[in-house]
Each structure stands twice: as C-alpha cells, then as structure tokens.
N, C-alpha and C. Protein backbone atom coordinates (compact mmCIF):
# COMPACT_ATOMS: atom_id res chain seq x y z
N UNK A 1 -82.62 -33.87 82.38
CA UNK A 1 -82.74 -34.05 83.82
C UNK A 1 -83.60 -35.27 84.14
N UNK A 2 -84.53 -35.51 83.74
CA UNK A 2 -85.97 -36.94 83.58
C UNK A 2 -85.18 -37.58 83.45
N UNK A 3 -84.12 -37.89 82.16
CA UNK A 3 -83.62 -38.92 81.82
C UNK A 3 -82.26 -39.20 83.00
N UNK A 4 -81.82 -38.62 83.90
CA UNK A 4 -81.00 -38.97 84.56
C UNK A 4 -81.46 -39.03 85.84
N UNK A 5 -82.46 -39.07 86.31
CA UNK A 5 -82.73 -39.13 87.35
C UNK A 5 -84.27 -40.44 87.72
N UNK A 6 -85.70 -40.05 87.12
CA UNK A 6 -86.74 -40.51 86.94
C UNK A 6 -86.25 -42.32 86.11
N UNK A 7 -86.41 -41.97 85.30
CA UNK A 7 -85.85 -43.00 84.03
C UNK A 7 -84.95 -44.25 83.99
N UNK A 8 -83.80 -43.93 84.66
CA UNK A 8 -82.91 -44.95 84.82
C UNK A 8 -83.33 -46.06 86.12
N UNK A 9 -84.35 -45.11 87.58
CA UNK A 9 -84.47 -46.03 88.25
C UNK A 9 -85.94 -46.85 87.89
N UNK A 10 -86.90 -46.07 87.01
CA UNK A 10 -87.75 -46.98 86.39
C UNK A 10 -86.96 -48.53 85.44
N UNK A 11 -86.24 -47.94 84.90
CA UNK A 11 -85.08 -49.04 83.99
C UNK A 11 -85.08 -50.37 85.15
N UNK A 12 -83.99 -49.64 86.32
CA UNK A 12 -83.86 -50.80 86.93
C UNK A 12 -84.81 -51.51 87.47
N UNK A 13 -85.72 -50.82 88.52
CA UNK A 13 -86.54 -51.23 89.19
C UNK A 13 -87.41 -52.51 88.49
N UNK A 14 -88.09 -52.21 87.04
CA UNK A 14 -88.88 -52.93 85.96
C UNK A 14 -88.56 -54.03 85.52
N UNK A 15 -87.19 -54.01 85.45
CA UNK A 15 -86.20 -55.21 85.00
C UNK A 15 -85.76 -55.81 86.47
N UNK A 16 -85.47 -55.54 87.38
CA UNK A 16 -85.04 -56.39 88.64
C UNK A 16 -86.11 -57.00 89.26
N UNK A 17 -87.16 -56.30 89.21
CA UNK A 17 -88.69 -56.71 89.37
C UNK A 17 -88.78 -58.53 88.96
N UNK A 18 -88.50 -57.73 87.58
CA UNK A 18 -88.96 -59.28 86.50
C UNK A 18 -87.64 -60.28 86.71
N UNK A 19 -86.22 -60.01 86.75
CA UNK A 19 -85.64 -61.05 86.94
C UNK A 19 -85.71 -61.87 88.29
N UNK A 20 -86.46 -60.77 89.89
CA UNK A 20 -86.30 -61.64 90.78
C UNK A 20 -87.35 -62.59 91.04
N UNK A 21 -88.31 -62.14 89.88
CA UNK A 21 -89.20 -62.81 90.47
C UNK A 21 -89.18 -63.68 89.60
N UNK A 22 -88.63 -64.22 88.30
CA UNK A 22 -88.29 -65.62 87.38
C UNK A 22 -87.50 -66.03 88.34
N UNK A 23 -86.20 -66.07 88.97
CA UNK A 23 -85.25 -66.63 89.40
C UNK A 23 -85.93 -67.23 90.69
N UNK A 24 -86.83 -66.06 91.54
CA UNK A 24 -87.60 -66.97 92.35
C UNK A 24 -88.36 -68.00 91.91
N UNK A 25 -89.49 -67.86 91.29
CA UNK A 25 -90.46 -68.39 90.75
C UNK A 25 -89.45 -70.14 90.12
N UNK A 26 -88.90 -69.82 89.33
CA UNK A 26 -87.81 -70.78 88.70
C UNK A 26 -87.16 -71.99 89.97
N UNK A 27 -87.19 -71.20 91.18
CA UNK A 27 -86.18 -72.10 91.88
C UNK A 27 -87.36 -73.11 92.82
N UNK A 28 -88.61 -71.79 92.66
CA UNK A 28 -89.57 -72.73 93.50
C UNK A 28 -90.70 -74.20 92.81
N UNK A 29 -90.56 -73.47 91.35
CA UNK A 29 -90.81 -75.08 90.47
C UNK A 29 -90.08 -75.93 90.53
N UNK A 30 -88.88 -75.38 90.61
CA UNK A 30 -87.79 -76.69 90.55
C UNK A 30 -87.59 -77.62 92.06
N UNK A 31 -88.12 -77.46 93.35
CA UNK A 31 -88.19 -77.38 94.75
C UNK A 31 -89.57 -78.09 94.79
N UNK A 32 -90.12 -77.73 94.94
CA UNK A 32 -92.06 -78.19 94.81
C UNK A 32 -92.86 -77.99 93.96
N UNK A 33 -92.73 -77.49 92.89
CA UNK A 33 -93.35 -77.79 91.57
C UNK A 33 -93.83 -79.23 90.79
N UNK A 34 -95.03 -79.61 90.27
CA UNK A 34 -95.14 -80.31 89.79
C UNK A 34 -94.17 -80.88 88.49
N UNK A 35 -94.03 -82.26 88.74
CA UNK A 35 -92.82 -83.13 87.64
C UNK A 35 -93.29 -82.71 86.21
N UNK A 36 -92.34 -82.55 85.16
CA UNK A 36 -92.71 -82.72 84.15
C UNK A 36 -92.96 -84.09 83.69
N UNK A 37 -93.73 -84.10 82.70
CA UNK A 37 -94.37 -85.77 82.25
C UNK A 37 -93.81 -85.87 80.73
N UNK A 38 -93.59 -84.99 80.06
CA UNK A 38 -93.47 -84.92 78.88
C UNK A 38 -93.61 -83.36 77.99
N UNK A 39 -92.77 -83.37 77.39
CA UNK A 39 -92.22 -82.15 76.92
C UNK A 39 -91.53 -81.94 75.59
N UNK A 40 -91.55 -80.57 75.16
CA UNK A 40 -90.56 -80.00 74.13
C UNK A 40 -89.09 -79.77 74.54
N UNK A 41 -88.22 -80.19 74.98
CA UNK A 41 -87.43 -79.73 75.24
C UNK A 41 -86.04 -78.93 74.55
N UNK A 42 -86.41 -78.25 73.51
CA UNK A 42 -85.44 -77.75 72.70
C UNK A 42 -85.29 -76.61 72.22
N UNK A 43 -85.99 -75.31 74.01
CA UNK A 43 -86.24 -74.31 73.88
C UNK A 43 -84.32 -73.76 73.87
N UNK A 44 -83.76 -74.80 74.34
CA UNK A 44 -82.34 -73.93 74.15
C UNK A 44 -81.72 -73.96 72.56
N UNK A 45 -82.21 -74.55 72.21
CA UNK A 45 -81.92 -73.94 70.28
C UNK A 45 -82.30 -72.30 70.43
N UNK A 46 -83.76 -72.49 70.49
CA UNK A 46 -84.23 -70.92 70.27
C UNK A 46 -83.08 -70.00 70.71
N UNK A 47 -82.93 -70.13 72.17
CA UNK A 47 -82.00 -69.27 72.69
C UNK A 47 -80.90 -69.02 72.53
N UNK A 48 -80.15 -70.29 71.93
CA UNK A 48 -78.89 -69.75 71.13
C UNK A 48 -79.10 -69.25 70.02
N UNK A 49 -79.88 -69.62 69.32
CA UNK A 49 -79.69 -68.70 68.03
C UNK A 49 -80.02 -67.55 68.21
N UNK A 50 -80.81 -66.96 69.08
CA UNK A 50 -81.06 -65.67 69.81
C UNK A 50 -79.72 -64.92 70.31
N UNK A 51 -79.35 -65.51 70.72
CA UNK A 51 -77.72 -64.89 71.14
C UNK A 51 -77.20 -64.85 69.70
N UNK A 52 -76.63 -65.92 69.27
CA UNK A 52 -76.08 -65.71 68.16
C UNK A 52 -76.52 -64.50 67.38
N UNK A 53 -77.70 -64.55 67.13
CA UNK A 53 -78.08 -63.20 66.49
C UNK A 53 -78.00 -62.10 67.07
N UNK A 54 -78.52 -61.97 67.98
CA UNK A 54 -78.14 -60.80 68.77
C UNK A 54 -76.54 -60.42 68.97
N UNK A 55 -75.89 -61.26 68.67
CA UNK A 55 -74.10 -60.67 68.57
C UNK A 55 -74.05 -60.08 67.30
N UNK A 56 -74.67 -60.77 65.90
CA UNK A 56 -74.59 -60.55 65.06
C UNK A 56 -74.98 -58.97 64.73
N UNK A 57 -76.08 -58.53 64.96
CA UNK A 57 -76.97 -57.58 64.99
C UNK A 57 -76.07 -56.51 65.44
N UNK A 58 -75.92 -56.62 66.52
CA UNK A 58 -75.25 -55.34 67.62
C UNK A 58 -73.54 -55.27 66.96
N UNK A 59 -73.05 -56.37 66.65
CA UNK A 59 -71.89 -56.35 65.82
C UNK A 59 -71.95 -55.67 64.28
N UNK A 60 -72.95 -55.11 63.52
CA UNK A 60 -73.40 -54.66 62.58
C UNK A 60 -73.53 -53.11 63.39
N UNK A 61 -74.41 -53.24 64.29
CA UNK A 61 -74.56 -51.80 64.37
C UNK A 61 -73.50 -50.96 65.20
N UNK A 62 -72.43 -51.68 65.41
CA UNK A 62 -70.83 -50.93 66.32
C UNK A 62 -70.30 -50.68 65.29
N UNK A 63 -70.53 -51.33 64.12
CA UNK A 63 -68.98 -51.20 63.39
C UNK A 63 -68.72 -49.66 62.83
N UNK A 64 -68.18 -49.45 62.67
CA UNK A 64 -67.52 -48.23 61.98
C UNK A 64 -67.89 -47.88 60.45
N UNK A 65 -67.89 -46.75 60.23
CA UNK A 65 -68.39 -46.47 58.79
C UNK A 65 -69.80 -46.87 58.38
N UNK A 66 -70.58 -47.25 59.63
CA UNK A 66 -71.96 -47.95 59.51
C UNK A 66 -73.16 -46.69 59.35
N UNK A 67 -74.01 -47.19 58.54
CA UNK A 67 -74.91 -45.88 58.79
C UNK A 67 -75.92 -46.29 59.59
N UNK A 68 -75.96 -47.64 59.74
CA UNK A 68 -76.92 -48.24 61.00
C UNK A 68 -76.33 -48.15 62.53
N UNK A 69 -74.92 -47.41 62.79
CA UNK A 69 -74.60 -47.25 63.81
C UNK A 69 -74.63 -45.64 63.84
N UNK A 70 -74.59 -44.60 63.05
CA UNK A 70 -74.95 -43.64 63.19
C UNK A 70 -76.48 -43.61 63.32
N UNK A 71 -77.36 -44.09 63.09
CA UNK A 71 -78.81 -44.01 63.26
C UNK A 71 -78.87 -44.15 64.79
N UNK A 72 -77.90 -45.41 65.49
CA UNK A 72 -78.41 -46.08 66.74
C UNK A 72 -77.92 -44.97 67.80
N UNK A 73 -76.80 -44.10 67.28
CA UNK A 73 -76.60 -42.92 68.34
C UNK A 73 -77.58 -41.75 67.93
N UNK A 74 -78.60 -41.48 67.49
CA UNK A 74 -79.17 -40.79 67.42
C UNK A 74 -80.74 -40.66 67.88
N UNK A 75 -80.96 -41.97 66.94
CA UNK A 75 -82.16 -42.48 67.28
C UNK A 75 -83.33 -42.78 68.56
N UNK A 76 -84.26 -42.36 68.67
CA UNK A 76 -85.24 -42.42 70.52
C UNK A 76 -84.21 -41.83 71.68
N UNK A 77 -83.47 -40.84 70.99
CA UNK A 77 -83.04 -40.18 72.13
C UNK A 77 -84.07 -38.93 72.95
N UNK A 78 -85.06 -38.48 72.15
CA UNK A 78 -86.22 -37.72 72.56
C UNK A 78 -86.48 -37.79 73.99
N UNK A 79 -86.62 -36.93 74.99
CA UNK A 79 -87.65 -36.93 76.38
C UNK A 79 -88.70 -37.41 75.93
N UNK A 80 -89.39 -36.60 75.60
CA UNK A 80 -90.80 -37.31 74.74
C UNK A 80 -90.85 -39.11 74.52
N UNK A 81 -89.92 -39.38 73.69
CA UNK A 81 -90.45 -40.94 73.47
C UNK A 81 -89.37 -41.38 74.50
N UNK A 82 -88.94 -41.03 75.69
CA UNK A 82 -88.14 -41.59 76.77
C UNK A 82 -89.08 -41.35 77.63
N UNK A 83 -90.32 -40.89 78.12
CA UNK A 83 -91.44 -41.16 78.75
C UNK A 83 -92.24 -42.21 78.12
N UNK A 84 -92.36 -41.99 77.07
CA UNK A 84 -93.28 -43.55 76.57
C UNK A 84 -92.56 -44.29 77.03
N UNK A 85 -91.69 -44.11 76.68
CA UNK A 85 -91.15 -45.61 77.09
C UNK A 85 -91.02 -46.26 78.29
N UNK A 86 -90.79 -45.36 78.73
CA UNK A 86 -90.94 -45.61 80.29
C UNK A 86 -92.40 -46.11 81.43
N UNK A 87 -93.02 -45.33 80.29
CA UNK A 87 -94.88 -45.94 80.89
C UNK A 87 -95.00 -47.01 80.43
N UNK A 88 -94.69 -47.28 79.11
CA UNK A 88 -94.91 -48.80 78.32
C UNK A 88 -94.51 -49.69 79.74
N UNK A 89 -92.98 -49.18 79.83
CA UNK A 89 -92.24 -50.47 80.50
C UNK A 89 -92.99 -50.74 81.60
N UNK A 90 -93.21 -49.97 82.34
CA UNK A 90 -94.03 -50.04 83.57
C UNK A 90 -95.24 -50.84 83.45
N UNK A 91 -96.04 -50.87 82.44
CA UNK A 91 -97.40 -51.26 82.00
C UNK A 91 -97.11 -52.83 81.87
N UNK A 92 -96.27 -52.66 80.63
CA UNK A 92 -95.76 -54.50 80.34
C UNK A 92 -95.32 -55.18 81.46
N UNK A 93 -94.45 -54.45 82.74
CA UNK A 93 -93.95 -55.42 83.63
C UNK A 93 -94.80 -55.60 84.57
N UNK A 94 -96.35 -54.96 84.96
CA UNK A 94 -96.88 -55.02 85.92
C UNK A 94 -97.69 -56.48 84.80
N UNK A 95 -97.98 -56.18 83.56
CA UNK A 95 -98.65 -57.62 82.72
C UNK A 95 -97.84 -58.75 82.72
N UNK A 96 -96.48 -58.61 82.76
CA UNK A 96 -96.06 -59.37 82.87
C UNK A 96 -96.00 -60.09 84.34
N UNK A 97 -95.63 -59.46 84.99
CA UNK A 97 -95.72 -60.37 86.49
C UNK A 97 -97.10 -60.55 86.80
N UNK A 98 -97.89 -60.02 86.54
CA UNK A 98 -98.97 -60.50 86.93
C UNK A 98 -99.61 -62.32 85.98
N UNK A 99 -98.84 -61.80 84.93
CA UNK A 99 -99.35 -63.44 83.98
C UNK A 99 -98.45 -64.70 84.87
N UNK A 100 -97.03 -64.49 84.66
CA UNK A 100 -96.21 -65.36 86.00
C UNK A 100 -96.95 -65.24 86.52
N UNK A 101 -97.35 -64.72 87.54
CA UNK A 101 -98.24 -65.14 88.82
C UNK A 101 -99.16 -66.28 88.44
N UNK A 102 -100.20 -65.42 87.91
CA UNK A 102 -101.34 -66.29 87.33
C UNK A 102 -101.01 -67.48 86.71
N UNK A 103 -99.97 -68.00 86.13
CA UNK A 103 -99.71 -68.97 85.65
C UNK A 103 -99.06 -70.02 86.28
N UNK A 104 -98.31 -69.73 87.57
CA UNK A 104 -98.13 -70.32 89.18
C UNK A 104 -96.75 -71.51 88.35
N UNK A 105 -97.17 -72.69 89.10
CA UNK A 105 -96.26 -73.47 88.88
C UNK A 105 -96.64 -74.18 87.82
N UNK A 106 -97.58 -74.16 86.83
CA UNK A 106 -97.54 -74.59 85.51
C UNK A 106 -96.40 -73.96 84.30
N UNK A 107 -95.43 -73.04 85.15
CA UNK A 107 -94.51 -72.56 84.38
C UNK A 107 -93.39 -73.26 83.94
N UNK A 108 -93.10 -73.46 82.85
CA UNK A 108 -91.48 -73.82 82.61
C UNK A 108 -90.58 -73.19 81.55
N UNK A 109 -89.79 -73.37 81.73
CA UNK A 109 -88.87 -72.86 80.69
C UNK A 109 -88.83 -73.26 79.28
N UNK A 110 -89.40 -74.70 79.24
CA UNK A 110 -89.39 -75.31 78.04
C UNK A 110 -91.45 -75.61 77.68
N UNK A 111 -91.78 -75.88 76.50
CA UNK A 111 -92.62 -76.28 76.18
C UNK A 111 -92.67 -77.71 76.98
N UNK A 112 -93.71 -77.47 78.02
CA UNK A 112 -93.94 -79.12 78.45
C UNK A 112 -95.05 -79.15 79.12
N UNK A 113 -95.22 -80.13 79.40
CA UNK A 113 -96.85 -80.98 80.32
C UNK A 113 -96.39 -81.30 81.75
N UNK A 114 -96.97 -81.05 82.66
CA UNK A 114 -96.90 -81.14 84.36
C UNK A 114 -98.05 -82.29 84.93
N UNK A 115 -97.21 -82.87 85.74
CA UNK A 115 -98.37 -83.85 86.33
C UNK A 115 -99.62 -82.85 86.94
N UNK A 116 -100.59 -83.83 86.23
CA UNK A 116 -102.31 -82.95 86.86
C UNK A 116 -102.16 -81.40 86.53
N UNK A 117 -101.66 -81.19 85.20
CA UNK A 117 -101.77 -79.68 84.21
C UNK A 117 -102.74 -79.34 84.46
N UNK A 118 -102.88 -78.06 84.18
CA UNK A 118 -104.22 -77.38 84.41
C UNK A 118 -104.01 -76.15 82.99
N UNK A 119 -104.72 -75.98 82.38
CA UNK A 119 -104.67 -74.87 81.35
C UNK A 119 -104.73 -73.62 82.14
N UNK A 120 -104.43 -72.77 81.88
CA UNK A 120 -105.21 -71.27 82.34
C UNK A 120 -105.66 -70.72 81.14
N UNK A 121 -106.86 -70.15 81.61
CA UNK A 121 -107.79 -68.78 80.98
C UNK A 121 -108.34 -67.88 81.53
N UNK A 122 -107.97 -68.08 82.50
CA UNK A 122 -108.17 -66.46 83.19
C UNK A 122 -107.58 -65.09 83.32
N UNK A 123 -107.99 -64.70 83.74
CA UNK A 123 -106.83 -63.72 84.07
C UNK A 123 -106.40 -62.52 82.49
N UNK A 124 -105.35 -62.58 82.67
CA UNK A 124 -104.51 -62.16 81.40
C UNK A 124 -104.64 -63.38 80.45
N UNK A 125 -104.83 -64.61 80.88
CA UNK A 125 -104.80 -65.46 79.38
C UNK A 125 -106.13 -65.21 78.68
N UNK A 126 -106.73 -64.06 79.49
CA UNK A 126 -108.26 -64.23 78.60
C UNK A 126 -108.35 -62.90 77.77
N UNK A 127 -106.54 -62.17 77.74
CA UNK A 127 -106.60 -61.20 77.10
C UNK A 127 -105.21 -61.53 75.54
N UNK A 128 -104.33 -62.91 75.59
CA UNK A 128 -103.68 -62.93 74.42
C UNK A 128 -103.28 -64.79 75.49
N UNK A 129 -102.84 -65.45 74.67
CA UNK A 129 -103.01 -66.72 75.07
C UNK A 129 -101.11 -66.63 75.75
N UNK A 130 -100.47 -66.29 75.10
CA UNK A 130 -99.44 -66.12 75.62
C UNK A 130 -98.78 -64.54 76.56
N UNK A 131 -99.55 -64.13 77.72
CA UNK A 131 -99.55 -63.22 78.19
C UNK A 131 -98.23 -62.57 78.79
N UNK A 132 -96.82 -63.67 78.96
CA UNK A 132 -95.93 -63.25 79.52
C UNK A 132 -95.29 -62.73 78.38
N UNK A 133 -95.12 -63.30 77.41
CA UNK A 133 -94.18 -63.23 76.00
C UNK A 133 -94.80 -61.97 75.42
N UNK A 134 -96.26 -61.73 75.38
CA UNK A 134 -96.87 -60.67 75.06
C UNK A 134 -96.31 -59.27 76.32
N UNK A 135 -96.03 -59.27 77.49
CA UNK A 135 -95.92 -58.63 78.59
C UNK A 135 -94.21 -58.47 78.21
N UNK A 136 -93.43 -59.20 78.13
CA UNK A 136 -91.87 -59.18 77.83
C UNK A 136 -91.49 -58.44 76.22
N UNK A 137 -92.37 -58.47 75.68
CA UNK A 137 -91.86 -58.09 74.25
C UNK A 137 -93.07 -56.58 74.32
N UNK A 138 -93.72 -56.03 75.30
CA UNK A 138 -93.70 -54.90 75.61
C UNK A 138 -92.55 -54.15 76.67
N UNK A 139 -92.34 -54.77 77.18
CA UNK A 139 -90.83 -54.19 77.81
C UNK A 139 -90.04 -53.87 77.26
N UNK A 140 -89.37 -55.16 76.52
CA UNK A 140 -88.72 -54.55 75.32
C UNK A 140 -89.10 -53.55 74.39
N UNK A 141 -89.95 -53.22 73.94
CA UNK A 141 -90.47 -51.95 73.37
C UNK A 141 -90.31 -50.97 74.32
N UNK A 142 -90.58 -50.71 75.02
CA UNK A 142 -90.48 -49.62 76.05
C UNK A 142 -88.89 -49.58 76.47
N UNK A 143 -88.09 -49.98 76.45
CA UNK A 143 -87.00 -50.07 76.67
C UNK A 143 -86.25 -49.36 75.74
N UNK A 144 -86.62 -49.87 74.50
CA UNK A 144 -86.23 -49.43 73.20
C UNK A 144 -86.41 -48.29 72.99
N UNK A 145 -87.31 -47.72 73.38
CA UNK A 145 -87.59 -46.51 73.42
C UNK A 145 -87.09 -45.20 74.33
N UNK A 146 -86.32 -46.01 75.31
CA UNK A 146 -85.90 -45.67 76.29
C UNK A 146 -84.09 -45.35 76.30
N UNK A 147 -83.63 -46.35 75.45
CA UNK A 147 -81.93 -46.77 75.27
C UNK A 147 -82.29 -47.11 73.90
N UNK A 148 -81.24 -46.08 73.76
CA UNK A 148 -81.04 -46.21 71.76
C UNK A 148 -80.42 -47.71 71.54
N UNK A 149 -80.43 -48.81 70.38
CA UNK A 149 -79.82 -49.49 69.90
C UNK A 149 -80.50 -50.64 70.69
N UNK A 150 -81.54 -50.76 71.72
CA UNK A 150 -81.67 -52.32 71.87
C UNK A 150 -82.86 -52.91 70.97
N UNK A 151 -83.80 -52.09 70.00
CA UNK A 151 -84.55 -52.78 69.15
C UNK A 151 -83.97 -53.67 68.31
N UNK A 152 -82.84 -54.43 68.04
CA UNK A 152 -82.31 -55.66 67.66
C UNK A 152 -82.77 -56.68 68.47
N UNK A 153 -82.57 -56.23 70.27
CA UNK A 153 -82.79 -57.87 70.69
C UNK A 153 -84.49 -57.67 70.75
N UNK A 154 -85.20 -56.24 70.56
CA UNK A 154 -87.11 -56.34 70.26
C UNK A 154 -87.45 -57.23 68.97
N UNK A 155 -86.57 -57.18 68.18
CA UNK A 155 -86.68 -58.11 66.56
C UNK A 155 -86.16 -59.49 66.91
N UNK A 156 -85.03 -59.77 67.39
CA UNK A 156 -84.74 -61.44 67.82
C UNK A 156 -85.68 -62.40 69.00
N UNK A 157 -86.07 -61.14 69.83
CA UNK A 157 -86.88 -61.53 70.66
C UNK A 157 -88.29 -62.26 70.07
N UNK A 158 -88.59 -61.66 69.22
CA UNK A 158 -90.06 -61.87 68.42
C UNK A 158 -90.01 -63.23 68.00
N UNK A 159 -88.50 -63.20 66.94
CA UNK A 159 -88.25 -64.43 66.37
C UNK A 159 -88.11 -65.53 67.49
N UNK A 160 -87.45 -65.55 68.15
CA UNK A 160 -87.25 -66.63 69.23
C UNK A 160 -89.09 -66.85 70.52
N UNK A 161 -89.30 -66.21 70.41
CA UNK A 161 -90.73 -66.22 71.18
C UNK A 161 -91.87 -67.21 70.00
N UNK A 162 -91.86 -66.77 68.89
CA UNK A 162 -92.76 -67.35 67.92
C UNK A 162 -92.16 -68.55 67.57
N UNK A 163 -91.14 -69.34 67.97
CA UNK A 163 -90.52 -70.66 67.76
C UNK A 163 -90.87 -70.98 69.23
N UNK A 164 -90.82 -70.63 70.64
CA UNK A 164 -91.29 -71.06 71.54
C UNK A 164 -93.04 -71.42 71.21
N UNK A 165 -93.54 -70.58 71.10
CA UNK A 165 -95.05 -70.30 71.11
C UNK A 165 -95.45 -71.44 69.95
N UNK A 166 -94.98 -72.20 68.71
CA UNK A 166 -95.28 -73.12 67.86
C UNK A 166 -95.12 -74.51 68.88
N UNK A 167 -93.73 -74.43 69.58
CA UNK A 167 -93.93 -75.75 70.18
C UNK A 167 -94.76 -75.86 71.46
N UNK A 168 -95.09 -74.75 72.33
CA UNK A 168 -96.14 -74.70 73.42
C UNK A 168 -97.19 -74.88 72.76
N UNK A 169 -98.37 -74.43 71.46
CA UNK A 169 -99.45 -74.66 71.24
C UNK A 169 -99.83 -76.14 70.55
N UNK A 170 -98.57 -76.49 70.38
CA UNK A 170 -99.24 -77.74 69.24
C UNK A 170 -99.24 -78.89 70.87
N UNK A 171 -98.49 -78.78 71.70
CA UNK A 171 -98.32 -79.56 72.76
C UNK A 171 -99.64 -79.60 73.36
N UNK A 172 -99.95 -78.14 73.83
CA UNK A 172 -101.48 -78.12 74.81
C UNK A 172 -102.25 -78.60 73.49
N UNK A 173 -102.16 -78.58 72.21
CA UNK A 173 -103.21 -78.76 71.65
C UNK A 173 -103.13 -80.49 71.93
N UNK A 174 -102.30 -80.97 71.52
CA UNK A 174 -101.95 -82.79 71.95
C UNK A 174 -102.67 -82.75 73.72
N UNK A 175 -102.02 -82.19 74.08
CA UNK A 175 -102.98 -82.42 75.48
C UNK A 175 -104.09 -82.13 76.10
N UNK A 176 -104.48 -81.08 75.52
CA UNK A 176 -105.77 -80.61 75.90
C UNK A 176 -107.13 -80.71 74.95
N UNK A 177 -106.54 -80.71 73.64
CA UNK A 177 -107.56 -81.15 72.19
C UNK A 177 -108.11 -80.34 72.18
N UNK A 178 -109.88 -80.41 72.06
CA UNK A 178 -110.93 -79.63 72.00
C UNK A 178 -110.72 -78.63 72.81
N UNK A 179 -110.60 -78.68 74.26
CA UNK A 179 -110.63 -77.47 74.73
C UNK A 179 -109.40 -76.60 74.44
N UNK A 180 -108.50 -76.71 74.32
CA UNK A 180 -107.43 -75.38 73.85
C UNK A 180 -107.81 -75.46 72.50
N UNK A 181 -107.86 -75.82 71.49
CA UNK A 181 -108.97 -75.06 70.29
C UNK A 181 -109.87 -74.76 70.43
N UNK A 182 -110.94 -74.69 71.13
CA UNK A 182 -111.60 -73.70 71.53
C UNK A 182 -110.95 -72.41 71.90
N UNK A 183 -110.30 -72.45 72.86
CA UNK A 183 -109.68 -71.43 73.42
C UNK A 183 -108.69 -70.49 72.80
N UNK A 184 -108.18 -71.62 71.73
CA UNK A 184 -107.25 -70.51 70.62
C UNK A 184 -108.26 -69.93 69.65
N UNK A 185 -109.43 -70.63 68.97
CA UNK A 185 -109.87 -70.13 68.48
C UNK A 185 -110.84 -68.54 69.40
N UNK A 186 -110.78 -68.27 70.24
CA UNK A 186 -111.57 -67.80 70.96
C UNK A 186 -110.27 -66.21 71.88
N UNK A 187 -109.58 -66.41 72.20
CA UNK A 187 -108.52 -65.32 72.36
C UNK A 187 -107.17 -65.48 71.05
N UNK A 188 -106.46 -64.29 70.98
CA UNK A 188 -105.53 -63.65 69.98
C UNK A 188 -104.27 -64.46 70.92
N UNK A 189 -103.56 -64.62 70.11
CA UNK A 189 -102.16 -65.01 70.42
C UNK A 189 -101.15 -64.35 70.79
N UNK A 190 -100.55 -62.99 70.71
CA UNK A 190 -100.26 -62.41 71.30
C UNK A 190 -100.17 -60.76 71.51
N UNK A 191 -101.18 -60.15 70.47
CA UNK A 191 -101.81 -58.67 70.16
C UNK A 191 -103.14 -59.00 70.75
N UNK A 192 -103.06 -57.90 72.08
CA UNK A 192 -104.44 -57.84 72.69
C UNK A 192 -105.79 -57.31 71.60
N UNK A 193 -106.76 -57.85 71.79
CA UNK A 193 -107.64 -57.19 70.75
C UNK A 193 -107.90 -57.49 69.34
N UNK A 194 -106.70 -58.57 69.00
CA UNK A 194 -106.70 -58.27 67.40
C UNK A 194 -107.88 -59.18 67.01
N UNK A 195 -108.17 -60.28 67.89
CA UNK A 195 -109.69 -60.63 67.00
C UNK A 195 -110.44 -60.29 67.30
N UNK A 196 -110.96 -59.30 68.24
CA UNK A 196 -112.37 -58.10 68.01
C UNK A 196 -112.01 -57.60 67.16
N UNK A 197 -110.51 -56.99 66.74
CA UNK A 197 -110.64 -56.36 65.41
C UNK A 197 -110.63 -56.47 64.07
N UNK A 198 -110.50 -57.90 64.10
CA UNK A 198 -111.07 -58.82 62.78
C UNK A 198 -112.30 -59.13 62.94
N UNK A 199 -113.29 -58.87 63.88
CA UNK A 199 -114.34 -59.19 63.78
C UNK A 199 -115.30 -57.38 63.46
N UNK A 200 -114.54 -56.74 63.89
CA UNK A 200 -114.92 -55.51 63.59
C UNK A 200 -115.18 -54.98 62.36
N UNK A 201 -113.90 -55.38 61.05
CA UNK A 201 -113.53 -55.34 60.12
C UNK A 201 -114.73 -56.06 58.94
C-alpha cells in the first residue's frame, strides 16, 4: 500500500524538483550568466560513454536466461528498504538543490572558468567539495533502493562524475592555486566526513 501510494509521489516530486530547477537554473546562465573565459569542454565524452554503458548494463540485465536479471526482479523490493530509500532521496535532493543554489551562476555543465569566478566554500561546499554530484549520487542511491534494477546507472554515474570531478579540480586548481589547495586539502571530495575520519583513525 506505501509503495503505491506514499512512494511513487516522493519518486516524482524529488526528481521533478531537481530537473526543474537545472533546466531553470541552465536557461538562466545561459540568458545572464557570466561568459565563460576558458574551459574543459569535453564533459560530453563522459556522458556518452555513460549512456553507452548504461545500455550496455541494463541490456545484460533484460536478457533472458540471466541470473543478473533474475536478481534485478527480486532484489530492494522490501517496504523496509523502500522507505530508506525514500528518506535518502528526499535528504539528497533537498542537498542537492540547496548546493545548485549555493553555487548560483558559477554553474556549468562543463568544467570551466566564468568571468570574475568566485570559488565557493560555504555552505555545503564546506561539507564535500563537490556537493551536487555528492547530493545526485545520493538520489540515486535512494532510488535504487526504491526501483529494483537502477543501481547500474548508481555505478556509471560514479564513473562518469569522477571523470567530471578530475577535469573541474585540476582547472580551479590552474585558477585558483594556493587557495583551492588549501581548500581541497581541508574538505573531502565527495564522502561527507571522511577526513575527520582519517583523522580520527
């Protein structure tokens, strides 16, 4: 009953949330947003090979006679972990829109530099340096947990985020130098906590 009623409009709501507010956000950088000056621009590799894989993946787990497609009809079908999941999602998308926010029109799609950049560290960047990607790849977890069979695009996602995240840091590091090493050395990259807990250790 949860799952047909509670659940599905958390689903939508979490996810329409987050796409209207990229598509907004997206149309208003592109409108009055500061110019890019210089950039990575070859975040659409990532993303195709992300697709690509992700056909691959989900084409493995349809096929027939598969025991990885008998797992995927079975698997996080629980009430139990269909409430986690559902709080996760909720949790990640309120972190996530809140990092968009906070991160305003220094956003882009690609690794790049904006006239008169400004770093952020506030906020959520003072809790994993990449707070949206950290906030989106908890959704996806919670999702996953939610609808059997989408932890393929939680595993491609990772991969394609950590090829974004190499060409965004070496850039701010070219542009910003000392201070974003400081700052990387000083917050986790994208597990909240994990260097208090290397320092704990």
């Amino acid at each position: 009953m949860l799952y047909s009623t509670v659940i599905p409009i958390i689903f939508l709501f979490c996810w329409g949330a987050f796409f209207l507010t990229w598509i907004t956000g997206a149309l208003y950088n592109f409108l009055r947003g500061p110019k890019i000056i210089r950039g990575r621009m070859n975040s659409w590799r990532w993303l195709l090979i992300g697709i690509i894989a992700i056909l691959l993946v989900q084409f493995a787990i349809n096929a027939p006679n598969n025991a990885v497609a008998l797992w995927s009809q079975v698997a996080l079908n629980a009430t139990e972990l269909q409430v986690i999941g559902a709080i996760l999602l909720i949790a990640a998308t309120l972190f996530t829109l809140w990092s968009r926010l906070v991160l305003g029109t220094m956003w882009s799609s690609a690794a790049a530099v904006k006239s008169n950049h400004q770093l952020r560290t506030g906020g959520p960047y003072r809790i994993t340096r990449h707070p949206i990607y950290t906030g989106m790849l908890g959704m996806l977890a919670g999702t996953s947990l939610i609808l059997a069979g989408v932890w393929p695009v939680l595993l491609i996602s990772v991969v394609i985020f950590l090829g974004k995240i190499s060409s965004e840091e070496r850039l701010m590091a070219e542009q910003f130098g000392e201070q974003y090493l400081e700052y990387k050395n000083r917050v986790p990259q994208l597990v909240p906590g994990l260097y208090l807990r290397k320092k704990v250790n």
